[in-house]
Protein backbone atom coordinates (compact mmCIF):
# COMPACT_ATOMS: atom_id res chain seq x y z
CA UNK A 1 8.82 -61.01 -5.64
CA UNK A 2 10.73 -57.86 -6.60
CA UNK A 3 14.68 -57.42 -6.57
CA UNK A 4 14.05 -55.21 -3.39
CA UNK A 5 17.70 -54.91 -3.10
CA UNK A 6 18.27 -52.94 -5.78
CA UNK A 7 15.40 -50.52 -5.78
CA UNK A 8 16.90 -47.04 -3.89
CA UNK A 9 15.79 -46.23 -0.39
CA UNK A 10 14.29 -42.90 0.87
CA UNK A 11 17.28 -41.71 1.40
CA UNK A 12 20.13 -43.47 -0.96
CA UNK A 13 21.76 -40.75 -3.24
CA UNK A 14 20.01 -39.93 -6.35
CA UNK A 15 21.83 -38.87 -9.26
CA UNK A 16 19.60 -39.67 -12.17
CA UNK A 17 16.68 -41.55 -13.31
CA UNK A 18 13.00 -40.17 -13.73
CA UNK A 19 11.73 -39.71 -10.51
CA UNK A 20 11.47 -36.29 -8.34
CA UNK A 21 13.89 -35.78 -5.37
CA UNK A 22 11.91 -36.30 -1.88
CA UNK A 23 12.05 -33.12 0.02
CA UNK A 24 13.94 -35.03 2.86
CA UNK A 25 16.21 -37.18 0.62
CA UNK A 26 20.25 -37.14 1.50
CA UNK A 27 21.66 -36.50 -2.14
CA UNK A 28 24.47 -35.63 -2.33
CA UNK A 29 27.05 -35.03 0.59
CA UNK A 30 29.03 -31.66 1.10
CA UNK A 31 28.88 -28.63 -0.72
CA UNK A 32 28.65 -30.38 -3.77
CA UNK A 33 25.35 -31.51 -2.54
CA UNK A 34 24.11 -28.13 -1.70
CA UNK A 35 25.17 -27.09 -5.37
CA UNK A 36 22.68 -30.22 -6.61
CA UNK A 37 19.73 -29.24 -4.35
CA UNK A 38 20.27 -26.09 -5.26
CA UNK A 39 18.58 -27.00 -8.55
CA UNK A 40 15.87 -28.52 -7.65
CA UNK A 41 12.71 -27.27 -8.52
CA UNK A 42 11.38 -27.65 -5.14
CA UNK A 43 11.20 -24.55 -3.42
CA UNK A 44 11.67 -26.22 0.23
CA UNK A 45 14.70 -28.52 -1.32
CA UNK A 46 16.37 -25.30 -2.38
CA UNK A 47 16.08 -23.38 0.89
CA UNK A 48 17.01 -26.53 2.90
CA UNK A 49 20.29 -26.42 0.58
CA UNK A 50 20.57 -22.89 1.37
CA UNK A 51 20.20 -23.39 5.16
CA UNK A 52 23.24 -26.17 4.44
CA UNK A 53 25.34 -24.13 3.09
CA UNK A 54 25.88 -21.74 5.73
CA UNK A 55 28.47 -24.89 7.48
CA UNK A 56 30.74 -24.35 4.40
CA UNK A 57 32.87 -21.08 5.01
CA UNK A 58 32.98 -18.46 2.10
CA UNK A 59 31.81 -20.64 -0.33
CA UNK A 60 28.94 -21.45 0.98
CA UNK A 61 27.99 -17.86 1.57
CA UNK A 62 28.87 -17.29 -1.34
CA UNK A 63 25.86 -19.69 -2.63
CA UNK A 64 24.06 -18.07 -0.10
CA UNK A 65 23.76 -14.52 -1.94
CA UNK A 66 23.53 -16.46 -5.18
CA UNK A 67 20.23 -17.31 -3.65
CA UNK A 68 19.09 -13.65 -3.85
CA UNK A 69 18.70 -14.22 -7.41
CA UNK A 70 16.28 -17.04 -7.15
CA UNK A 71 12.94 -16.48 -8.73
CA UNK A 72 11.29 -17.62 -6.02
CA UNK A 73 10.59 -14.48 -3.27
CA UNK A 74 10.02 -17.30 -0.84
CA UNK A 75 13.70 -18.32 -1.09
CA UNK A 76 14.84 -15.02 -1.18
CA UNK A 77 13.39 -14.35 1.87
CA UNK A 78 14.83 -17.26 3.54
CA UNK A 79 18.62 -16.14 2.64
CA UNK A 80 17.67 -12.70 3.96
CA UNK A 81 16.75 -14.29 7.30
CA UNK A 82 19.45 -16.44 7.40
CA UNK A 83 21.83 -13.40 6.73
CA UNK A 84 20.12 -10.58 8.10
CA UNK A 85 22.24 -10.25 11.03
CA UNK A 86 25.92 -10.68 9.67
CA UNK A 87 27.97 -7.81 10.20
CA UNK A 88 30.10 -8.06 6.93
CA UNK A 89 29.51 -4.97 4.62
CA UNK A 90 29.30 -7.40 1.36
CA UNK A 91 26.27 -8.73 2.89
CA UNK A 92 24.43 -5.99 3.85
CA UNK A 93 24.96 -4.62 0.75
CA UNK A 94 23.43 -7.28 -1.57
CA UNK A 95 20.47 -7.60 1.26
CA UNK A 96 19.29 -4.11 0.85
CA UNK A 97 18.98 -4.53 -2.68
CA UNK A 98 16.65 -6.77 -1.92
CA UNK A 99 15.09 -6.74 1.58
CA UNK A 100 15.22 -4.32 4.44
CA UNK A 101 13.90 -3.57 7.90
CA UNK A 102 12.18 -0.19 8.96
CA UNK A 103 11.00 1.25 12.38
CA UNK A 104 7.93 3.31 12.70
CA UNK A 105 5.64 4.36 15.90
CA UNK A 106 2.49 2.56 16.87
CA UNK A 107 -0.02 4.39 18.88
CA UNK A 108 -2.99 3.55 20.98
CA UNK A 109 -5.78 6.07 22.17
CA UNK A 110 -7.83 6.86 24.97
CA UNK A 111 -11.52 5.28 24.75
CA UNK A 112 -13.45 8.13 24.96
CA UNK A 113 -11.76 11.22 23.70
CA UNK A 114 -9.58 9.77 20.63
CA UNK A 115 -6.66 11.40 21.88
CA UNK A 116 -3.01 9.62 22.07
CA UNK A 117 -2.18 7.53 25.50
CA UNK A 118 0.67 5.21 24.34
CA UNK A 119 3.44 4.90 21.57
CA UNK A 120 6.43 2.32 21.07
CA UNK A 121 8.62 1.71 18.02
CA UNK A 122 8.35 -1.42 15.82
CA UNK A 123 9.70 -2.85 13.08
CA UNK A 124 8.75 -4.48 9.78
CA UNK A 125 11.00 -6.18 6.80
CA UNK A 126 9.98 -4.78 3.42
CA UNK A 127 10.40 -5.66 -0.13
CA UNK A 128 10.60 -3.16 -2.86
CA UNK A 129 9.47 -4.22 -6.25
CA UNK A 130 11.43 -2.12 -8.72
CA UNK A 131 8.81 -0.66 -11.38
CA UNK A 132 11.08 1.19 -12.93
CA UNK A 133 12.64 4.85 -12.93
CA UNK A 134 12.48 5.14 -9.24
CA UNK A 135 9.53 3.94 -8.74
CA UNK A 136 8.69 1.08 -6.49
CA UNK A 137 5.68 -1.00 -4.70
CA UNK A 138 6.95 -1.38 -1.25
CA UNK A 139 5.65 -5.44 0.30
CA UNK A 140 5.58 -5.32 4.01
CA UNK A 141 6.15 -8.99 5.67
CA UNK A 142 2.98 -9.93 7.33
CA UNK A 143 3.92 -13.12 9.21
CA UNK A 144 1.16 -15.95 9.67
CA UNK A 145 -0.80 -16.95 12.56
CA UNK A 146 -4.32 -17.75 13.90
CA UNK A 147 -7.08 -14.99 14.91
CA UNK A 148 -11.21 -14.75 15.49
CA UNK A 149 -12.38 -13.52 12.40
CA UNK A 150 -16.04 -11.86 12.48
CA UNK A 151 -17.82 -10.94 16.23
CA UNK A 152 -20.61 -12.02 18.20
CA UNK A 153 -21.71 -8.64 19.45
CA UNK A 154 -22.41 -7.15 15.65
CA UNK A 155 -25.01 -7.75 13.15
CA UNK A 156 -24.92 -10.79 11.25
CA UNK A 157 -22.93 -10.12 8.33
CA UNK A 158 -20.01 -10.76 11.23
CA UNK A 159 -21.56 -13.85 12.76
CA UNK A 160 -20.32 -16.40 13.22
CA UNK A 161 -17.25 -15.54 14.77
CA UNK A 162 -14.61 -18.41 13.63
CA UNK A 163 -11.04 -19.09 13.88
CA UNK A 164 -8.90 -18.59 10.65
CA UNK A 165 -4.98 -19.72 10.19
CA UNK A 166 -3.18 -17.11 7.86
CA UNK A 167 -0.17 -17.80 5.85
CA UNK A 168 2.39 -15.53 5.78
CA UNK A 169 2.31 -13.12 2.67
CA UNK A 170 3.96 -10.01 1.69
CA UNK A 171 0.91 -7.21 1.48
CA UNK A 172 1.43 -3.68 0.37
CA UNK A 173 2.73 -1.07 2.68
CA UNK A 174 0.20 1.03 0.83
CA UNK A 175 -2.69 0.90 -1.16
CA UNK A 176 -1.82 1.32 -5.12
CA UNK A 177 -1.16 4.55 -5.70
CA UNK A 178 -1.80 6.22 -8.77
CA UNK A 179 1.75 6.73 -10.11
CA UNK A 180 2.40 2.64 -9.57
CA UNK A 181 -1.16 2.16 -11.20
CA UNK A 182 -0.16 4.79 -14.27
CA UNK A 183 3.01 2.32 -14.77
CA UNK A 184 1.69 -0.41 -15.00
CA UNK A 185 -1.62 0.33 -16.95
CA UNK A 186 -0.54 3.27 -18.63
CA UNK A 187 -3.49 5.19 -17.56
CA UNK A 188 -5.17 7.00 -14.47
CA UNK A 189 -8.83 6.72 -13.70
CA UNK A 190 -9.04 8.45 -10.32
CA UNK A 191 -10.94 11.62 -9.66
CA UNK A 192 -8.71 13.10 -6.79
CA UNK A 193 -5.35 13.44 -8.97
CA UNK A 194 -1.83 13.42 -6.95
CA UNK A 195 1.08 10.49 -8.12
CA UNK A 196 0.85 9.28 -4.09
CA UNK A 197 -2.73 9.41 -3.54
CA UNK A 198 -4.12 6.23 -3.89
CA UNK A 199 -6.01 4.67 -7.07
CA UNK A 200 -9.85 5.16 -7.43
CA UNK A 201 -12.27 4.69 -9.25
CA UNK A 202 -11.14 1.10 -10.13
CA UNK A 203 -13.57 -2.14 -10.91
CA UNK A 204 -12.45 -5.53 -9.02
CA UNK A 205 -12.32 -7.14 -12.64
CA UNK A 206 -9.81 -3.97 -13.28
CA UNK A 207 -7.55 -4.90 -9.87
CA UNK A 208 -7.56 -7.97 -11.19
CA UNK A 209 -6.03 -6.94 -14.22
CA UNK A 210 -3.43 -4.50 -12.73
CA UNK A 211 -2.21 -8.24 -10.24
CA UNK A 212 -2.61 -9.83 -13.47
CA UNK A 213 0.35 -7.18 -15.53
CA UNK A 214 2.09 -6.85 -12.63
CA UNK A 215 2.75 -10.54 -12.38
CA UNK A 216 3.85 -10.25 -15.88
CA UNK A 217 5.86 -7.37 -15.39
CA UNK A 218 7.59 -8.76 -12.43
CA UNK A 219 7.69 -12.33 -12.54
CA UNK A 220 6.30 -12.61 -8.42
CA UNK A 221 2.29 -13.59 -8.19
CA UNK A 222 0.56 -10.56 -7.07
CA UNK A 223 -2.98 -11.13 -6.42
CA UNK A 224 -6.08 -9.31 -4.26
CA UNK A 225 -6.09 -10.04 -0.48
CA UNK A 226 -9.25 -12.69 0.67
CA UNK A 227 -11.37 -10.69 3.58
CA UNK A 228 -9.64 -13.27 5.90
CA UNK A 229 -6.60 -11.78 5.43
CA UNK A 230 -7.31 -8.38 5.02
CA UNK A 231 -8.94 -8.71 8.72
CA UNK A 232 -5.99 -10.37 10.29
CA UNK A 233 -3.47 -7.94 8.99
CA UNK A 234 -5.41 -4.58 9.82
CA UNK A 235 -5.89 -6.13 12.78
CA UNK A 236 -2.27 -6.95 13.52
CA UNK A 237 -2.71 -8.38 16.69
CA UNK A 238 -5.63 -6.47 18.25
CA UNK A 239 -9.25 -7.23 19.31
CA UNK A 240 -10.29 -3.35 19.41
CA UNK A 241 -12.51 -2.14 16.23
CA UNK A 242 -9.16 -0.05 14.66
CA UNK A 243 -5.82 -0.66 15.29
CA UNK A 244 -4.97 2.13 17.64
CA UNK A 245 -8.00 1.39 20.10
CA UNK A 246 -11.67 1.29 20.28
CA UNK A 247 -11.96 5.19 19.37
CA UNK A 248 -11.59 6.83 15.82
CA UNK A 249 -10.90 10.42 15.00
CA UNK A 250 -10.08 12.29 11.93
CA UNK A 251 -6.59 12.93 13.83
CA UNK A 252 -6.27 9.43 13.49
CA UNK A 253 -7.93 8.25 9.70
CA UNK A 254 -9.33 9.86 6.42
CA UNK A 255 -13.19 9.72 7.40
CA UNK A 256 -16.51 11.95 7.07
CA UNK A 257 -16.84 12.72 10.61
CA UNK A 258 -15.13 15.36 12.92
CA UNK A 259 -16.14 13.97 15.95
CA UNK A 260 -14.96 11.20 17.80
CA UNK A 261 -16.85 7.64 17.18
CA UNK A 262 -16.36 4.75 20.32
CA UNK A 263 -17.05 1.04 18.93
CA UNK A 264 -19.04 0.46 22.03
CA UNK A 265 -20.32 4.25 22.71
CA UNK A 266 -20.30 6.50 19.78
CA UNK A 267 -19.58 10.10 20.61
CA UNK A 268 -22.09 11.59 18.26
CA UNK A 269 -25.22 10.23 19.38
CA UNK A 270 -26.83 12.54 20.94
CA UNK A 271 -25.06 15.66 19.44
CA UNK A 272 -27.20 18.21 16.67
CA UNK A 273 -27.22 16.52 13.98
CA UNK A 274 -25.44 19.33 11.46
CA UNK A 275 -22.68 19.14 13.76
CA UNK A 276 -22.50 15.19 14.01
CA UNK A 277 -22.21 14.88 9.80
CA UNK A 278 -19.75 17.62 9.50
CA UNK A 279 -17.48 16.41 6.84
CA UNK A 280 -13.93 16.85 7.87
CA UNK A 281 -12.35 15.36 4.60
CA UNK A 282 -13.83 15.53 0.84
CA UNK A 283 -11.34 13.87 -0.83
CA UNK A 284 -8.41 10.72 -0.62
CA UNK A 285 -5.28 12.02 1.04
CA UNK A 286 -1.89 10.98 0.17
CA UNK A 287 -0.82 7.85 1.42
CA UNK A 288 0.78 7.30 4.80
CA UNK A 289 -0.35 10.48 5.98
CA UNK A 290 -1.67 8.96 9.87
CA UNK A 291 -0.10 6.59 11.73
CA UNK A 292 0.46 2.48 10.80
CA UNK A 293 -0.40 -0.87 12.16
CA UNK A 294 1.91 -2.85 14.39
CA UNK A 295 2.66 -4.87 11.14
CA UNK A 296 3.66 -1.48 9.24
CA UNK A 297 0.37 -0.92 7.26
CA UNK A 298 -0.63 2.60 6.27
CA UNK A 299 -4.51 3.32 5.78
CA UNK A 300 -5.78 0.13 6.73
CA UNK A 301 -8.86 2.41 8.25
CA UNK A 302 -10.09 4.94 5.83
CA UNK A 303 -8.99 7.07 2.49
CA UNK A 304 -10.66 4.45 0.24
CA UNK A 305 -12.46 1.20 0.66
CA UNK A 306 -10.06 -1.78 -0.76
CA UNK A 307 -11.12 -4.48 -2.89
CA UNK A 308 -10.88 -8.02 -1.57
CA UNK A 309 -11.16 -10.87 -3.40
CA UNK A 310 -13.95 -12.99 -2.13
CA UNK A 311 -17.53 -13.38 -3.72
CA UNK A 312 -20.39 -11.56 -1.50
CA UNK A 313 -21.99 -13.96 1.55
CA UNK A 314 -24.16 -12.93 3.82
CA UNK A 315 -22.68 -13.97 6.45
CA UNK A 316 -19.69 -16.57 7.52
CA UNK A 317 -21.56 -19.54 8.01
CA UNK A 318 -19.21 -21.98 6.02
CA UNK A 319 -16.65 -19.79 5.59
CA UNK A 320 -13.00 -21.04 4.78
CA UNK A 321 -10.62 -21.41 8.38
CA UNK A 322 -7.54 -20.84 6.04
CA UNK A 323 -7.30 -17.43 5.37
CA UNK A 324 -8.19 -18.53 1.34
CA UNK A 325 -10.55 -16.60 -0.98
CA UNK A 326 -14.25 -17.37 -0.51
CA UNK A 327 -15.14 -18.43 -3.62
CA UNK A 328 -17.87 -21.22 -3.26
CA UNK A 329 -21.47 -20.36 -3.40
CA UNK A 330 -22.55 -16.89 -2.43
CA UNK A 331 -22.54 -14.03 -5.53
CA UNK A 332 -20.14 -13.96 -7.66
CA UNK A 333 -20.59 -10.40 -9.50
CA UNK A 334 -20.73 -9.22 -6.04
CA UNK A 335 -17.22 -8.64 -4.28
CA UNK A 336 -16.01 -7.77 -0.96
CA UNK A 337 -14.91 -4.05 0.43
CA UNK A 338 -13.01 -3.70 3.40
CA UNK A 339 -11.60 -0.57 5.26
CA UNK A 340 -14.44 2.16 4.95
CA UNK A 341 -13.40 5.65 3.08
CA UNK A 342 -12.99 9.05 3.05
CA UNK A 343 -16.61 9.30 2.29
CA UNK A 344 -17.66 6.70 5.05
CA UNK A 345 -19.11 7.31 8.23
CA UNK A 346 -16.44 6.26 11.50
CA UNK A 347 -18.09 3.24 11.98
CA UNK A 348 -17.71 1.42 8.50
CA UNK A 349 -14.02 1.75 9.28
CA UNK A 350 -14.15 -0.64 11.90
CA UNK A 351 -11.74 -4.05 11.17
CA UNK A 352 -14.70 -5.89 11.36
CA UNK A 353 -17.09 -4.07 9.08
CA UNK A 354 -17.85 -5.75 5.46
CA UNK A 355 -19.34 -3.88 2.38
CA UNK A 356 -19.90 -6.01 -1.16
CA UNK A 357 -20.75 -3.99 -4.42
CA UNK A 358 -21.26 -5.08 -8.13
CA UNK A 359 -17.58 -6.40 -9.22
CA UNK A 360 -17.82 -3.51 -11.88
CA UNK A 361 -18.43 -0.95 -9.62
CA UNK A 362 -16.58 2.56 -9.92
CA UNK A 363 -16.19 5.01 -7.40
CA UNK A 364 -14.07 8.06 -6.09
CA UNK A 365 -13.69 6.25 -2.58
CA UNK A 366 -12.42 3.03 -3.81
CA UNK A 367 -9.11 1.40 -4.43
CA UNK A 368 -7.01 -1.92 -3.70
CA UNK A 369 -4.02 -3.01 -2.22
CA UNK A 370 -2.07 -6.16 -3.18
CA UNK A 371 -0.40 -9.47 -2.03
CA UNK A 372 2.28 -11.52 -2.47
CA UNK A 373 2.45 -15.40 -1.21
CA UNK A 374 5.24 -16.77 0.53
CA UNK A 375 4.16 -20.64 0.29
């Protein structure tokens, strides 16, 4: 029978030896504890320390903003919420070097004519990654949660409608424009020319490669959204076909038509035809030109379809409830669009709508927009 009582406990103190640290272990006591967990390479052991440290005065804040320079963004983040609302000016000096909060306006629109019947302020935390000579990719906190991904009342590319659980990420404010894209690939594909327009003309396989250097670059894992999450966060909270309502307008998006389309009645049925397919907009537009989502995304509807990083299936019959990439099965050079385009008629711009091309495709109405994960 084994010398059980000299084998260490759960939670005895561990100051050497081979094995890991358990999350939940007591190591060592006091802020010279914090200082040891603060080395862990456990991302939860460090924040817990962090969390800790707060009950030690000046010292332990100042550990606290030492945390700022973790590599992990997930433990950044953590210090930021766990400081965000001191008053003293040290603090919110370091913080905005790293995180900060902006307001913008939501809207909503009537059903039928498109036209604006609500606004309220909201709020979003943002990272900037620093690219270099004033130049940075703004990462807008998208907190996780559950939603019904797909719809039972469209055709069956949207069937079945399921419930997903997202993870909390950091997506892009924007979709890559071409100034970040020049940056970081040192060249500039896109047809409609302009620094803040966004990217076009881009393959998937090429997205890929632009997360791929800007990993490199940056050190944080930047990667394409799944479809599950792209959904969720243009969605930000609503069940209506855009984020504003049911209605869509070229007041509201970058689309073809200058007429009003309804998800359950569109406006142009009906109406002469050379009317109907007037085409308000020929080409991208800057970014962040029309209103954002309650989450503080820009162009979530419109401009340019956005890459996503699932394989093409025909429908979501044993599709992931995670929110992960869909990457089992299904066709592999063919990957997911999401968003509709400049060139797109109202409809495709819907949340809901899904579009798959060739992964090498190349066009003028298509672009990406990145994430970052937080666990």
């Amino acid at each position: 029978m084994p010398n059980e009582q000299n084998q260490p406990g759960e939670y005895d103190a561990v100051l050497g030896g081979q094995n890991s640290t358990p999350v939940d272990a007591a190591v060592l006591g006091g802020i010279t504890g914090v200082k040891s967990r603060l080395a862990s390479p456990a991302v939860e052991v460090r924040i817990a320390a962090l969390s800790e440290a707060l009950q030690y005065g000046e010292a332990g804040l100042d550990l606290l903003l030492q945390g700022l320079n973790d590599k992990s963004l997930q433990v950044k983040f953590a210090v930021y919420n766990l400081l965000k609302d001191r008053d003293e000016s040290k603090i919110k000096w370091q913080l905005n070097n790293f995180f900060y909060t902006f307001n913008f306006d939501v809207i909503t629109v009537d059903h039928y004519s498109g036209n604006e019947n609500s606004r309220c302020v909201k709020s979003a935390q943002v990272f900037n990654e620093d690219l270099g000579d004033k130049l940075a990719l703004q990462m807008v906190y998208i907190p996780g949660g559950k939603f019904e991904m797909g719809a039972s009342h469209l055709g069956s590319e949207q069937k079945p409608s399921h419930q997903v659980t997202i993870q909390p990420v950091f997506m892009a404010e924007y979709t890559v424009n071409q100034a970040q894209w020049e940056r970081v690939m040192k060249s500039n594909p896109s047809h409609f020319k302009g620094a803040k327009r966004p990217v076009e003309q881009v393959s998937w396989d090429e997205a890929i490669e632009f997360c791929d250097r800007l990993t490199q670059k940056t050190g944080n894992s930047y990667r394409l959204p799944s479809e599950a999450e792209w959904e969720y966060a243009c969605r930000a909270g609503t069940n209506t076909d855009f984020y504003f309502g049911s209605t869509i307008t070229t007041d509201l998006v970058n689309t073809s038509f200058d007429v009003p389309y309804t998800s359950s009645f569109p406006a142009f049925e009906g109406l002469d035809t050379d009317y109907a397919f007037i085409h308000r907009s020929n080409q991208t537009t800057n970014n962040g030109k029309f209103y954002p989502n309650s989450f503080g995304l820009y162009d979530m509807h419109g401009n340019v379809w956005e890459w996503c990083s699932d394989c093409y299936h025909s429908n979501y019959n044993g599709a992931p409830s995670d929110g992960s990439s869909w990457e089992i099965g299904g066709s592999e050079n063919q990957r997911m669009l999401r968003g509709g385009s400049w060139d797109s008629d109202s409809s495709k711009c819907s949340s809901l709508y899904r579009y798959s091309l060739s992964r090498d495709s190349r066009r003028n109405d298509i672009g990406f927009r990145v994430v970052i994960d937080l666990v």
